[in-house]
PDB file of N, CA and C in Angstrom:
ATOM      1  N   UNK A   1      55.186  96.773 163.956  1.00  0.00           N
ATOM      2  CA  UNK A   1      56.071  97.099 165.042  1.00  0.00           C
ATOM      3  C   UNK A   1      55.916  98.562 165.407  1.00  0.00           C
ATOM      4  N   UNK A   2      56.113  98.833 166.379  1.00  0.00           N
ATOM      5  CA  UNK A   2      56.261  99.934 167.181  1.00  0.00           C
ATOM      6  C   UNK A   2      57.303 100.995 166.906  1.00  0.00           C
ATOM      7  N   UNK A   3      57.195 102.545 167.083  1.00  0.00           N
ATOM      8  CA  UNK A   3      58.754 103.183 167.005  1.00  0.00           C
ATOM      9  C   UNK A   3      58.667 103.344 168.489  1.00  0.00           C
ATOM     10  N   UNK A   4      58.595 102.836 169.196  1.00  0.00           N
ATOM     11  CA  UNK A   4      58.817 103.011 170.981  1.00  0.00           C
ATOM     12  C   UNK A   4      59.413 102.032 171.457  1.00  0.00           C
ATOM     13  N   UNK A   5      60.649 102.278 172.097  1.00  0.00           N
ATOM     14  CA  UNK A   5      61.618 101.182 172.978  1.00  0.00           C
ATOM     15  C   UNK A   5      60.959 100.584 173.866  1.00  0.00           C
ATOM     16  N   UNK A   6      60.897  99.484 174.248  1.00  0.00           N
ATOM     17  CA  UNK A   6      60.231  98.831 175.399  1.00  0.00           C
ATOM     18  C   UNK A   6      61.304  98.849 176.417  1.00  0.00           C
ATOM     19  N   UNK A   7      61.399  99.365 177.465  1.00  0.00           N
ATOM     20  CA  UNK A   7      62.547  98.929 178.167  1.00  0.00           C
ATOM     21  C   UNK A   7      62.305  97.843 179.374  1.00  0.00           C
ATOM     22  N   UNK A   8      61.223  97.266 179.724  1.00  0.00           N
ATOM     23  CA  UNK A   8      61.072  96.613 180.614  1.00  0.00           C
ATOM     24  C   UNK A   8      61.514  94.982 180.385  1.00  0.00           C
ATOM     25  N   UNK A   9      61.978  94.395 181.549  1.00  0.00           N
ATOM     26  CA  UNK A   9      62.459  93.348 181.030  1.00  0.00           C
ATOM     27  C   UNK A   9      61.922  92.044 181.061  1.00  0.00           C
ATOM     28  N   UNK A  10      61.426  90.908 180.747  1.00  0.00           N
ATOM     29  CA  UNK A  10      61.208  90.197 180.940  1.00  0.00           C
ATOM     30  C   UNK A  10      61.256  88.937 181.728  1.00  0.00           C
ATOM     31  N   UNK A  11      62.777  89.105 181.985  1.00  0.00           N
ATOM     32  CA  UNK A  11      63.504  88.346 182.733  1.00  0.00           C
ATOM     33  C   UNK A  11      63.713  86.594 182.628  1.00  0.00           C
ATOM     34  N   UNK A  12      64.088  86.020 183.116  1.00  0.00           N
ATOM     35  CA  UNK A  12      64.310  84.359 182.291  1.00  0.00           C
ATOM     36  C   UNK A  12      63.125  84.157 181.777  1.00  0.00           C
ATOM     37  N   UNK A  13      63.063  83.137 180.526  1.00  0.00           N
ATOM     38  CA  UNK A  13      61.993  82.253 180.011  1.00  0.00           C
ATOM     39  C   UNK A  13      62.693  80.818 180.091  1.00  0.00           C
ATOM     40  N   UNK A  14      62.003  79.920 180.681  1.00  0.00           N
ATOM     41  CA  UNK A  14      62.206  78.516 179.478  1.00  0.00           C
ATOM     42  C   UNK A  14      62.149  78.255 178.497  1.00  0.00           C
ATOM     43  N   UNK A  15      62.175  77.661 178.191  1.00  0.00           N
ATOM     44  CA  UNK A  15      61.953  76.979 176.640  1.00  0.00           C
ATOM     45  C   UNK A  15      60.129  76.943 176.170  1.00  0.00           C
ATOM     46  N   UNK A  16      59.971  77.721 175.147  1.00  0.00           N
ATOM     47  CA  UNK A  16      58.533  77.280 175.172  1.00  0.00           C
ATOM     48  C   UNK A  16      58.662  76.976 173.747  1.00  0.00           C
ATOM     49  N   UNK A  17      57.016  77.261 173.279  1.00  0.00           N
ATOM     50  CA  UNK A  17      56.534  77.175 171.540  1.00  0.00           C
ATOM     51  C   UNK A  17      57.933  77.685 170.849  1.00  0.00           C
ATOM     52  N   UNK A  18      58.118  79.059 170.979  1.00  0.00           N
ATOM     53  CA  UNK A  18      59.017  79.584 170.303  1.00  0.00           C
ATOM     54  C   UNK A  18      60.416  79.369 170.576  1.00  0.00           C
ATOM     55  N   UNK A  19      60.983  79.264 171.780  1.00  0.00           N
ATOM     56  CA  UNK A  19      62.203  79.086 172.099  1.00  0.00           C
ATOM     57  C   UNK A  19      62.612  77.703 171.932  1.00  0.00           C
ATOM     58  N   UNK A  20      62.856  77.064 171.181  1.00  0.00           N
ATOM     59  CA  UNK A  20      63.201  76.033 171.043  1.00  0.00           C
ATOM     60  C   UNK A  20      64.560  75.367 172.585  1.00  0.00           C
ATOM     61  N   UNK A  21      64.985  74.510 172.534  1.00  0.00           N
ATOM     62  CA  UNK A  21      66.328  74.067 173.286  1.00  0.00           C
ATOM     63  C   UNK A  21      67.336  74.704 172.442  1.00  0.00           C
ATOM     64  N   UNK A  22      67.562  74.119 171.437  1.00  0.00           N
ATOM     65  CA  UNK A  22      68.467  74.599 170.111  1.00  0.00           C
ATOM     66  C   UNK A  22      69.132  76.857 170.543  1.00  0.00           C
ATOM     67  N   UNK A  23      67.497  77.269 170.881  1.00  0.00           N
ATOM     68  CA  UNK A  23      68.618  78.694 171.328  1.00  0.00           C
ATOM     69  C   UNK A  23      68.302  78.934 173.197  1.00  0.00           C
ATOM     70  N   UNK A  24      67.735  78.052 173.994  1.00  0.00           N
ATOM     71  CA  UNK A  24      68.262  78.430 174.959  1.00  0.00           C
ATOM     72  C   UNK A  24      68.786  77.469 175.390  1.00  0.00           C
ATOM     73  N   UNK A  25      69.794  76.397 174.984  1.00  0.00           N
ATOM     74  CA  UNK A  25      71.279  75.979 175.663  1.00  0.00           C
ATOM     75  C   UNK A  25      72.142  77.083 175.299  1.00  0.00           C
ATOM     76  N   UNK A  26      72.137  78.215 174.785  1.00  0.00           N
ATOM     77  CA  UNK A  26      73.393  78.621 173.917  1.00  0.00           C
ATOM     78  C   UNK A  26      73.260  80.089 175.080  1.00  0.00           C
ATOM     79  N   UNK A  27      71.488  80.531 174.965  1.00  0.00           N
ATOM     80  CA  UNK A  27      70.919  82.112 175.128  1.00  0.00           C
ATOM     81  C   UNK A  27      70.538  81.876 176.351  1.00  0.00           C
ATOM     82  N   UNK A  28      70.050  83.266 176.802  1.00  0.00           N
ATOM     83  CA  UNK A  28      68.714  83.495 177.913  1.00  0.00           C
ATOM     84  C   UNK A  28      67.899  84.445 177.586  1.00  0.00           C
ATOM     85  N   UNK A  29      66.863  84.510 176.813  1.00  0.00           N
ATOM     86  CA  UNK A  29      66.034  85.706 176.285  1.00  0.00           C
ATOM     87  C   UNK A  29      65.335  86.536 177.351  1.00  0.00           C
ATOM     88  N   UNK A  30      66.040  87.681 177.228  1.00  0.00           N
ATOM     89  CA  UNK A  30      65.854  88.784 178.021  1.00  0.00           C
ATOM     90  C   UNK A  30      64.235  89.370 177.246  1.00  0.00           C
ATOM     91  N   UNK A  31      64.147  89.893 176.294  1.00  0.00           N
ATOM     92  CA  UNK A  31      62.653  90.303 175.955  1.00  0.00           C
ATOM     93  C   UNK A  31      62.661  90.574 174.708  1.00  0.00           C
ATOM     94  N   UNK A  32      61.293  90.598 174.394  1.00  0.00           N
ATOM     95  CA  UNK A  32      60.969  90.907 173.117  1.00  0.00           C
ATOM     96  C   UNK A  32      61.380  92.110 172.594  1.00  0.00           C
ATOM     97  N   UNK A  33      61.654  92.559 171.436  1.00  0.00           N
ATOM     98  CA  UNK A  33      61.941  93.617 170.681  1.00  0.00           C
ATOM     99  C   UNK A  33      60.529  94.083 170.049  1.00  0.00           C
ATOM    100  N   UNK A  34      60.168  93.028 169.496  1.00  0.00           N
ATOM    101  CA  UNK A  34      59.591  93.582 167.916  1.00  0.00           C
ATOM    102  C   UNK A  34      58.921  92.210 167.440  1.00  0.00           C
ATOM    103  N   UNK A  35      57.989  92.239 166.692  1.00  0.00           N
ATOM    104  CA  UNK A  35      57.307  91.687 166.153  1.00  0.00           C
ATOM    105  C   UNK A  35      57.230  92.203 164.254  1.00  0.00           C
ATOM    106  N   UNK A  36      57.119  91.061 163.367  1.00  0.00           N
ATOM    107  CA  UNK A  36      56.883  91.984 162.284  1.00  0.00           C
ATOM    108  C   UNK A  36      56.309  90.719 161.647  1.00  0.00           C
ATOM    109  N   UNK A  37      56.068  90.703 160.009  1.00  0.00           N
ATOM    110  CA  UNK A  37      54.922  89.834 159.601  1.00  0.00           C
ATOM    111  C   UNK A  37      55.780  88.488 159.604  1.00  0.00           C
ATOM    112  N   UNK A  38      57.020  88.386 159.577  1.00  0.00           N
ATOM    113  CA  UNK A  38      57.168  86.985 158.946  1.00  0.00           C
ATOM    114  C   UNK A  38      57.984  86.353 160.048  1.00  0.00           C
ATOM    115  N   UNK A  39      58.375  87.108 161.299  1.00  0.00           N
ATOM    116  CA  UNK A  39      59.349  86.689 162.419  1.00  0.00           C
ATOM    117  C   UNK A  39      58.878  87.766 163.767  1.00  0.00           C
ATOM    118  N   UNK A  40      59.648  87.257 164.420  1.00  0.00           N
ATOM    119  CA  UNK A  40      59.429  87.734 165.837  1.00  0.00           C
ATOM    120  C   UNK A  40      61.104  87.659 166.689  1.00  0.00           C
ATOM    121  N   UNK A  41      61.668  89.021 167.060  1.00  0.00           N
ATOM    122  CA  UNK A  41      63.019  89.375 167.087  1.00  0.00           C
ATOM    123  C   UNK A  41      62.928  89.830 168.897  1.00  0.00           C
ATOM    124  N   UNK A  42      63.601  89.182 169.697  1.00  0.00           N
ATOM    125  CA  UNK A  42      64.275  89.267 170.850  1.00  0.00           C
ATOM    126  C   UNK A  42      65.147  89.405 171.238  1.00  0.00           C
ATOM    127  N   UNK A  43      65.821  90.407 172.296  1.00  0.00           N
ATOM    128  CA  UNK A  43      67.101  90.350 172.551  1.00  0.00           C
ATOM    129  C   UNK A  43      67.443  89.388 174.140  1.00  0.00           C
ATOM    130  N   UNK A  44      68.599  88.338 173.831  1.00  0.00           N
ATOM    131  CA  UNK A  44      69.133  87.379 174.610  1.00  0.00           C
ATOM    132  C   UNK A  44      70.383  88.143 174.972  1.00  0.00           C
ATOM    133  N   UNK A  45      70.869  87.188 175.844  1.00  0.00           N
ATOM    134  CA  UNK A  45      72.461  87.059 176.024  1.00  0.00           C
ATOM    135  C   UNK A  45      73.080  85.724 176.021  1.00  0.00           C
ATOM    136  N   UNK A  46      74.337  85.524 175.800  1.00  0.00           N
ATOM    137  CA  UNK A  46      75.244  84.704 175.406  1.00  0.00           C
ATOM    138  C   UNK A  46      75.454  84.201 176.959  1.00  0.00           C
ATOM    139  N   UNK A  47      74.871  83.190 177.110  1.00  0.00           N
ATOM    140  CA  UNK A  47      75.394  82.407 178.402  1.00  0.00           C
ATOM    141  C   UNK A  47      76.524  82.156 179.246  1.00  0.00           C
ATOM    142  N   UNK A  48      77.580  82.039 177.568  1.00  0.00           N
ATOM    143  CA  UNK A  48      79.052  81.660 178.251  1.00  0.00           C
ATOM    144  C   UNK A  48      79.934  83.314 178.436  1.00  0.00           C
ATOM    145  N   UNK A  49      79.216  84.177 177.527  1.00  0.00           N
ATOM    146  CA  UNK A  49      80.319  85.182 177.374  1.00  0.00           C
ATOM    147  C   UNK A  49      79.199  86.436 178.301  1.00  0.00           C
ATOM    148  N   UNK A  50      78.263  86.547 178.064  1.00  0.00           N
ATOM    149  CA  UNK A  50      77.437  87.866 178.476  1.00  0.00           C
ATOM    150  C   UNK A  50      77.010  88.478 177.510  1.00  0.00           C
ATOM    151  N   UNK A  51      77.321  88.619 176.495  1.00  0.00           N
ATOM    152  CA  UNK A  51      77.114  89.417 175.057  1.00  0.00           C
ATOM    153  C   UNK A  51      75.619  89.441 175.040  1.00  0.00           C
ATOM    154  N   UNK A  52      74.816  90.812 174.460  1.00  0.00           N
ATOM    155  CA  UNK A  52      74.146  90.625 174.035  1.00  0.00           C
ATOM    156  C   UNK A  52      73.617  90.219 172.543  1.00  0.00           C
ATOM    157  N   UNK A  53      72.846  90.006 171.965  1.00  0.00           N
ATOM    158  CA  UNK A  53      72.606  89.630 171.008  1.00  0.00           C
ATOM    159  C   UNK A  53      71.257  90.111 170.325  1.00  0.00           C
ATOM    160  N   UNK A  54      70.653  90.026 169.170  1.00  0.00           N
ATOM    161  CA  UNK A  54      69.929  89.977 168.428  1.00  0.00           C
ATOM    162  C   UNK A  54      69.374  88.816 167.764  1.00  0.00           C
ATOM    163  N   UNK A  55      68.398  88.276 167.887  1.00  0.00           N
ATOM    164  CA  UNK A  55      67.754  87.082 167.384  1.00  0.00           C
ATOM    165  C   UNK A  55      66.398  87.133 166.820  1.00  0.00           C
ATOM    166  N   UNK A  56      66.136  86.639 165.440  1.00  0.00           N
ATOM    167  CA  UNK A  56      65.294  86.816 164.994  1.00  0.00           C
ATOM    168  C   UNK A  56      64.911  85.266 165.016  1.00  0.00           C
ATOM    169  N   UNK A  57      63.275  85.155 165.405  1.00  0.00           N
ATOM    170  CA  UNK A  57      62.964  83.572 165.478  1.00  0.00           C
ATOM    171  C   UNK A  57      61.722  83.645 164.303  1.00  0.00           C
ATOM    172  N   UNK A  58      62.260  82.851 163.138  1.00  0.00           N
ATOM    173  CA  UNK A  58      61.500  83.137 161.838  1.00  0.00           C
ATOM    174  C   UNK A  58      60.596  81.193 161.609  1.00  0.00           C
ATOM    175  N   UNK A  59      59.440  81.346 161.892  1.00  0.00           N
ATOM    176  CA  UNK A  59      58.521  80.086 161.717  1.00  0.00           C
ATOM    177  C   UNK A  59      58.598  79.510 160.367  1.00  0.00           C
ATOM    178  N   UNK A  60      58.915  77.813 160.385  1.00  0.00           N
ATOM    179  CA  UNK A  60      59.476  77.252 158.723  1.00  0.00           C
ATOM    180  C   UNK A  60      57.858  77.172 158.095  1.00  0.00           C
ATOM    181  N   UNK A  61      58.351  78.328 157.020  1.00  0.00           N
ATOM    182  CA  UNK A  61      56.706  77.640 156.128  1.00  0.00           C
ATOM    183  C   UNK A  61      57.244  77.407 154.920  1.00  0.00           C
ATOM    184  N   UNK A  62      56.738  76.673 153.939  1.00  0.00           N
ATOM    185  CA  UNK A  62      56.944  76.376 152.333  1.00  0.00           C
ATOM    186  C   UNK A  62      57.494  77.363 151.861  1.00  0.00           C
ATOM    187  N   UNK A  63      57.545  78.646 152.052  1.00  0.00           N
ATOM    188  CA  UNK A  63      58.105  79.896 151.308  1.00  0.00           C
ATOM    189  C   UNK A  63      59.637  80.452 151.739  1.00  0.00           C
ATOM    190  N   UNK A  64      59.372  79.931 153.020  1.00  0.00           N
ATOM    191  CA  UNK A  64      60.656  81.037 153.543  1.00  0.00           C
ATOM    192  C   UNK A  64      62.069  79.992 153.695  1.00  0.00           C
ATOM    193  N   UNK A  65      61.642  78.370 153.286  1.00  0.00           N
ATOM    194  CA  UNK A  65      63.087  77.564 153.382  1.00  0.00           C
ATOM    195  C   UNK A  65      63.697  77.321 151.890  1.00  0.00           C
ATOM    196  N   UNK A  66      64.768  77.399 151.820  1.00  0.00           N
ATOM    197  CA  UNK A  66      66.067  78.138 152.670  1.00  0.00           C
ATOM    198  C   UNK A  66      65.758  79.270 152.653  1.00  0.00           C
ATOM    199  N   UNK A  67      65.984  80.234 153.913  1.00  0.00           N
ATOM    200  CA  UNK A  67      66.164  81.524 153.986  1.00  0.00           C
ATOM    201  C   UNK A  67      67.165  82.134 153.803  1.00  0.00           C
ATOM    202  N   UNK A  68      68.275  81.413 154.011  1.00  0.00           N
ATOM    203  CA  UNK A  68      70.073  82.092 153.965  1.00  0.00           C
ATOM    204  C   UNK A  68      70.624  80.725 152.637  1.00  0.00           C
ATOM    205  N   UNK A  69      70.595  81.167 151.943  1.00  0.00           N
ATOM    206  CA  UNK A  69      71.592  80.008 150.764  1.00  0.00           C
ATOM    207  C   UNK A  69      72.953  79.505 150.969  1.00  0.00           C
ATOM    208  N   UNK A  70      73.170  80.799 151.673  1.00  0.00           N
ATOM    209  CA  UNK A  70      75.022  80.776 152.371  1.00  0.00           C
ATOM    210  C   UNK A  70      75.403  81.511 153.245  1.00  0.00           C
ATOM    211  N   UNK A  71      74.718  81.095 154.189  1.00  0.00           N
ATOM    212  CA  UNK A  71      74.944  81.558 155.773  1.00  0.00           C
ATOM    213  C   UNK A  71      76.384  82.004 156.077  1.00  0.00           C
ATOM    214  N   UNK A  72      77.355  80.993 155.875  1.00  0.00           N
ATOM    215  CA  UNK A  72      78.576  81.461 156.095  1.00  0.00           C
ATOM    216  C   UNK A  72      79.457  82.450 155.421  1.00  0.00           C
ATOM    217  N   UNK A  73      78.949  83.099 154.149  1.00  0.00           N
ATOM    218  CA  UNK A  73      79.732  84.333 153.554  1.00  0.00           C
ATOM    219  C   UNK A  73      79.157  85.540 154.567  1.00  0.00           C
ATOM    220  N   UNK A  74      77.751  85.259 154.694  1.00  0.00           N
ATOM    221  CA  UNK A  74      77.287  86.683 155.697  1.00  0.00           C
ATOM    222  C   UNK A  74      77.759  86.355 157.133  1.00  0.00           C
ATOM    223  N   UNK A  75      78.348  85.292 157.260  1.00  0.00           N
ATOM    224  CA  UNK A  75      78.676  85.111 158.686  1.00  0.00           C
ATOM    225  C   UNK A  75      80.473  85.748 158.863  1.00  0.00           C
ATOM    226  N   UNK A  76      80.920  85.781 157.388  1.00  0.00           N
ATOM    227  CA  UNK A  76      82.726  86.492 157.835  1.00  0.00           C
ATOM    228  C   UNK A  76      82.473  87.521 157.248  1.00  0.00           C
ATOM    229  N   UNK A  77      81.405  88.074 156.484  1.00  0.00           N
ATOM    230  CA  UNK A  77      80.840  89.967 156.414  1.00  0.00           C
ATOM    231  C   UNK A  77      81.390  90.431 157.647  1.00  0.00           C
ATOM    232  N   UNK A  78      82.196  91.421 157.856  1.00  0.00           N
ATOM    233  CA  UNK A  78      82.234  92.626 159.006  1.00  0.00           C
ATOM    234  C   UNK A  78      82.501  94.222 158.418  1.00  0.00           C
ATOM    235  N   UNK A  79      81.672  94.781 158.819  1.00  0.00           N
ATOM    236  CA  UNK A  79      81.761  95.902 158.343  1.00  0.00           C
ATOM    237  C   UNK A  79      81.554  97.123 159.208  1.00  0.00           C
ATOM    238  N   UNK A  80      81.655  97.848 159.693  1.00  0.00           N
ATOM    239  CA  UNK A  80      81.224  98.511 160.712  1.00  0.00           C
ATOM    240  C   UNK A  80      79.995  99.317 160.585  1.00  0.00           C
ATOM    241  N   UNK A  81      79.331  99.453 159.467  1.00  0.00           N
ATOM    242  CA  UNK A  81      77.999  99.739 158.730  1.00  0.00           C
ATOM    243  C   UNK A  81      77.000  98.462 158.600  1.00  0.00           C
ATOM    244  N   UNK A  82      77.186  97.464 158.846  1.00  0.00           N
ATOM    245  CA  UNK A  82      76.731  96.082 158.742  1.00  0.00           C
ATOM    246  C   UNK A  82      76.406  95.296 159.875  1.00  0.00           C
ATOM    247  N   UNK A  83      75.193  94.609 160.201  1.00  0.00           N
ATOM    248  CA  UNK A  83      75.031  94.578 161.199  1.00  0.00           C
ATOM    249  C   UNK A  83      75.457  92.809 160.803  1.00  0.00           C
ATOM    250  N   UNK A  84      76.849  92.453 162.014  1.00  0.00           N
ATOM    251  CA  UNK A  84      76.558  91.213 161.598  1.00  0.00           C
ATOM    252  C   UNK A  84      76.189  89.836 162.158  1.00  0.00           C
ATOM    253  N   UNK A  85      75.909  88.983 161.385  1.00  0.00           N
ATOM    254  CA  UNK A  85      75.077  87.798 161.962  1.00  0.00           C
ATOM    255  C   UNK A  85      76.124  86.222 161.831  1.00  0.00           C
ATOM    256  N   UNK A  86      76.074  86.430 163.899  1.00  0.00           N
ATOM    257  CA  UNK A  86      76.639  85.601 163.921  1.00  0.00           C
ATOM    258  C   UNK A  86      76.464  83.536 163.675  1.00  0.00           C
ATOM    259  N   UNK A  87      75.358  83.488 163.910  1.00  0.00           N
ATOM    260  CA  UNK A  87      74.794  81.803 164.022  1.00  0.00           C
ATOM    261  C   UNK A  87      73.829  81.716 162.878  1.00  0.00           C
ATOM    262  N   UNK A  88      73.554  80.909 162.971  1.00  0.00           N
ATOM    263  CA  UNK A  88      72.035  80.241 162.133  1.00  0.00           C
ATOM    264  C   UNK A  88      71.585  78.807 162.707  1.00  0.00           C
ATOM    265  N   UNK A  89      70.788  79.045 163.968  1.00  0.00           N
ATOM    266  CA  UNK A  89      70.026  77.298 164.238  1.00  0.00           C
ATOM    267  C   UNK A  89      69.197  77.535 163.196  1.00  0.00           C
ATOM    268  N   UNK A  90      68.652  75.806 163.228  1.00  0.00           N
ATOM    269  CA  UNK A  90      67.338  75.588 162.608  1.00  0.00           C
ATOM    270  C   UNK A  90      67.294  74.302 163.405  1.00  0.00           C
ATOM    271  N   UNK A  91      65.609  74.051 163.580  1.00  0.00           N
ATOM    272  CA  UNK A  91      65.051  73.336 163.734  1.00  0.00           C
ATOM    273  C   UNK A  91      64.080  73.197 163.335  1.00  0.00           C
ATOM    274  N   UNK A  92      62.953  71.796 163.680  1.00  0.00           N
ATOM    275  CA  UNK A  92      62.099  71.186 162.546  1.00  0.00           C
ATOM    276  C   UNK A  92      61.360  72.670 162.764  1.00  0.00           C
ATOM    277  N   UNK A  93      60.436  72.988 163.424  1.00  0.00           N
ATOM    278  CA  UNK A  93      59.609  74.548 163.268  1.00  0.00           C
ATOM    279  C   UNK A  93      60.043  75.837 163.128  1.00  0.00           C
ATOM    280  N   UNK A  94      61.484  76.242 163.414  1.00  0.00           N
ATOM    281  CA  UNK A  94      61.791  77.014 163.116  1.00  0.00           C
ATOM    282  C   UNK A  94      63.338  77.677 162.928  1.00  0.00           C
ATOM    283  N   UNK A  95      63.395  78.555 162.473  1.00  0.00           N
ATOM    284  CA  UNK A  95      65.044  79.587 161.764  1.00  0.00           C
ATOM    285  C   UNK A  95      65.238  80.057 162.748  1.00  0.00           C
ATOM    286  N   UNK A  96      66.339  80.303 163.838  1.00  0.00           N
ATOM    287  CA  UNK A  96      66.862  81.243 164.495  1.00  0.00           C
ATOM    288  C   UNK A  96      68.181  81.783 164.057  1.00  0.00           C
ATOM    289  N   UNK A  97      67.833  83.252 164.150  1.00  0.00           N
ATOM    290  CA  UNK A  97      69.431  84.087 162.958  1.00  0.00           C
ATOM    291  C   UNK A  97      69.887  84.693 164.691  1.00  0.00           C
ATOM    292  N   UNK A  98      71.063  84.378 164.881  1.00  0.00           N
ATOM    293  CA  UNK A  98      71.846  85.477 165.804  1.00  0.00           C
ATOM    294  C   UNK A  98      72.668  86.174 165.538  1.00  0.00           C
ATOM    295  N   UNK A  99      72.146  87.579 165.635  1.00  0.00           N
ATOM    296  CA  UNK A  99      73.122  89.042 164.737  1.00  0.00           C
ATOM    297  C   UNK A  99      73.239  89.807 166.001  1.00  0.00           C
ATOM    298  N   UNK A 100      74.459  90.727 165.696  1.00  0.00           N
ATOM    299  CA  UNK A 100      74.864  91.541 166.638  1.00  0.00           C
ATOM    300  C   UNK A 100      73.541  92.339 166.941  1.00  0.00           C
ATOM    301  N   UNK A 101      73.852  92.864 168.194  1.00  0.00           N
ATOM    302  CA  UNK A 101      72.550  94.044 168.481  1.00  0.00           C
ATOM    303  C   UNK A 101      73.455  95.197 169.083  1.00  0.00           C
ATOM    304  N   UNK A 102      72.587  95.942 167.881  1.00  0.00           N
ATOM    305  CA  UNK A 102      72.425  97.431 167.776  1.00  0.00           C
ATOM    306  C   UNK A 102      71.651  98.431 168.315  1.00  0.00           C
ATOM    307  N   UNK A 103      71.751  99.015 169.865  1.00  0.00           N
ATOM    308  CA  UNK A 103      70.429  99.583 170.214  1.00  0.00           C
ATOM    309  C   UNK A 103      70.282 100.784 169.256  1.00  0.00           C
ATOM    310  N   UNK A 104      69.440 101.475 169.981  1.00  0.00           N
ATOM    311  CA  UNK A 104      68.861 102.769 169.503  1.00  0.00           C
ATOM    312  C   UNK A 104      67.745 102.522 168.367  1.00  0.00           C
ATOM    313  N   UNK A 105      66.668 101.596 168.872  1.00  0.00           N
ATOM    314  CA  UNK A 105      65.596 101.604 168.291  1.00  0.00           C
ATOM    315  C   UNK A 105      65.718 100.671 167.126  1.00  0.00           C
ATOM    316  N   UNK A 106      64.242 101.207 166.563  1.00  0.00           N
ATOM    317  CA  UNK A 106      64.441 100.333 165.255  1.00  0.00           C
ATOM    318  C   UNK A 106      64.158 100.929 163.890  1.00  0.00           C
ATOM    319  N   UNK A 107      65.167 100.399 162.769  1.00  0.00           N
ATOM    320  CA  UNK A 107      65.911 100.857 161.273  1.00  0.00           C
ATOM    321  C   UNK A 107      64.364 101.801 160.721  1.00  0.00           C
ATOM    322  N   UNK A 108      63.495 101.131 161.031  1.00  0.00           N
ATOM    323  CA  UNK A 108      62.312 101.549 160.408  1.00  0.00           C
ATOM    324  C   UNK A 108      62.167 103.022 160.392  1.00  0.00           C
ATOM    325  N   UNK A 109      61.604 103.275 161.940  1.00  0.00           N
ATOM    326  CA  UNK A 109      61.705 104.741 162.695  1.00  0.00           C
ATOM    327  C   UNK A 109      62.932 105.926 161.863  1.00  0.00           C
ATOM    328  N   UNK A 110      63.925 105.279 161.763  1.00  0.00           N
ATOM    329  CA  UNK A 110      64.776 106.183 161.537  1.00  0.00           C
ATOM    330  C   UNK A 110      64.502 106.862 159.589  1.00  0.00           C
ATOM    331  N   UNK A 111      64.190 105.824 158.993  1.00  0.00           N
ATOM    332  CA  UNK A 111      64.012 105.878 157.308  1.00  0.00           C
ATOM    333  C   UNK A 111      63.031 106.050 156.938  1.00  0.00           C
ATOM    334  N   UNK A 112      61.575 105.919 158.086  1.00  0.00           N
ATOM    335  CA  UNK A 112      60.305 106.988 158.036  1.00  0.00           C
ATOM    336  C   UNK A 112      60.781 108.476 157.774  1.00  0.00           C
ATOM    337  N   UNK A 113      61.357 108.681 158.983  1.00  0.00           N
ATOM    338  CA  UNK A 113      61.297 110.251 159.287  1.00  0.00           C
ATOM    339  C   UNK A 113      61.927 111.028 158.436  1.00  0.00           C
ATOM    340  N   UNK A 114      63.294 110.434 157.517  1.00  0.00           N
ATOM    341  CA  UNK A 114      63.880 110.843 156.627  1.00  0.00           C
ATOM    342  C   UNK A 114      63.337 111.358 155.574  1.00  0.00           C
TER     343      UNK A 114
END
């Protein structure tokens, strides 16, 4: 991944390879963020409310299922240091996590430079 904001937008997608139905009845993925080895993270919005969001779309391989053991303790986590994650689809190919989004780049950039 990049330490450079992309700001350009993508604007609607359908449903493709990656977007399953499962997150765009819910989303509308505005654009990519980031790429990294084991997922690929976009920011959407919430259809019914506007919210933006954070979504990481993580591909099911032999290693990575289950990824969350107990989705729902990290789902009533709030912390104001904590970034938190609201959903968990799954479907047959893949994990979608929806967590709050946090601009100002990404965690990486910041704990390099430190």
């Amino acid at each position: 991944m990049s330490c450079q904001s992309s700001e350009t937008s993508v604007g609607s997608q359908g449903p493709s390879s990656c977007y399953k139905l499962a997150l765009t009845d819910h989303y509308q993925v505005l654009r990519e963020l980031g790429e990294g080895h084991f997922s690929q993270v976009v920011l959407a919005g919430h259809l019914l409310t506007g919210a933006e969001v954070t979504v990481k779309v993580m591909p099911k391989t032999q290693g990575n299922v289950p990824v969350l053991p107990l989705p729902q303790r990290l789902m009533v986590l709030e912390h104001e240091n904590v970034i938190q994650l609201f959903q968990v689809m799954e479907t047959k190919h893949n994990i979608y996590m929806v967590m709050e989004h946090a601009g100002g780049g990404e965690l990486q950039c910041y704990i390099s430079a430190a």
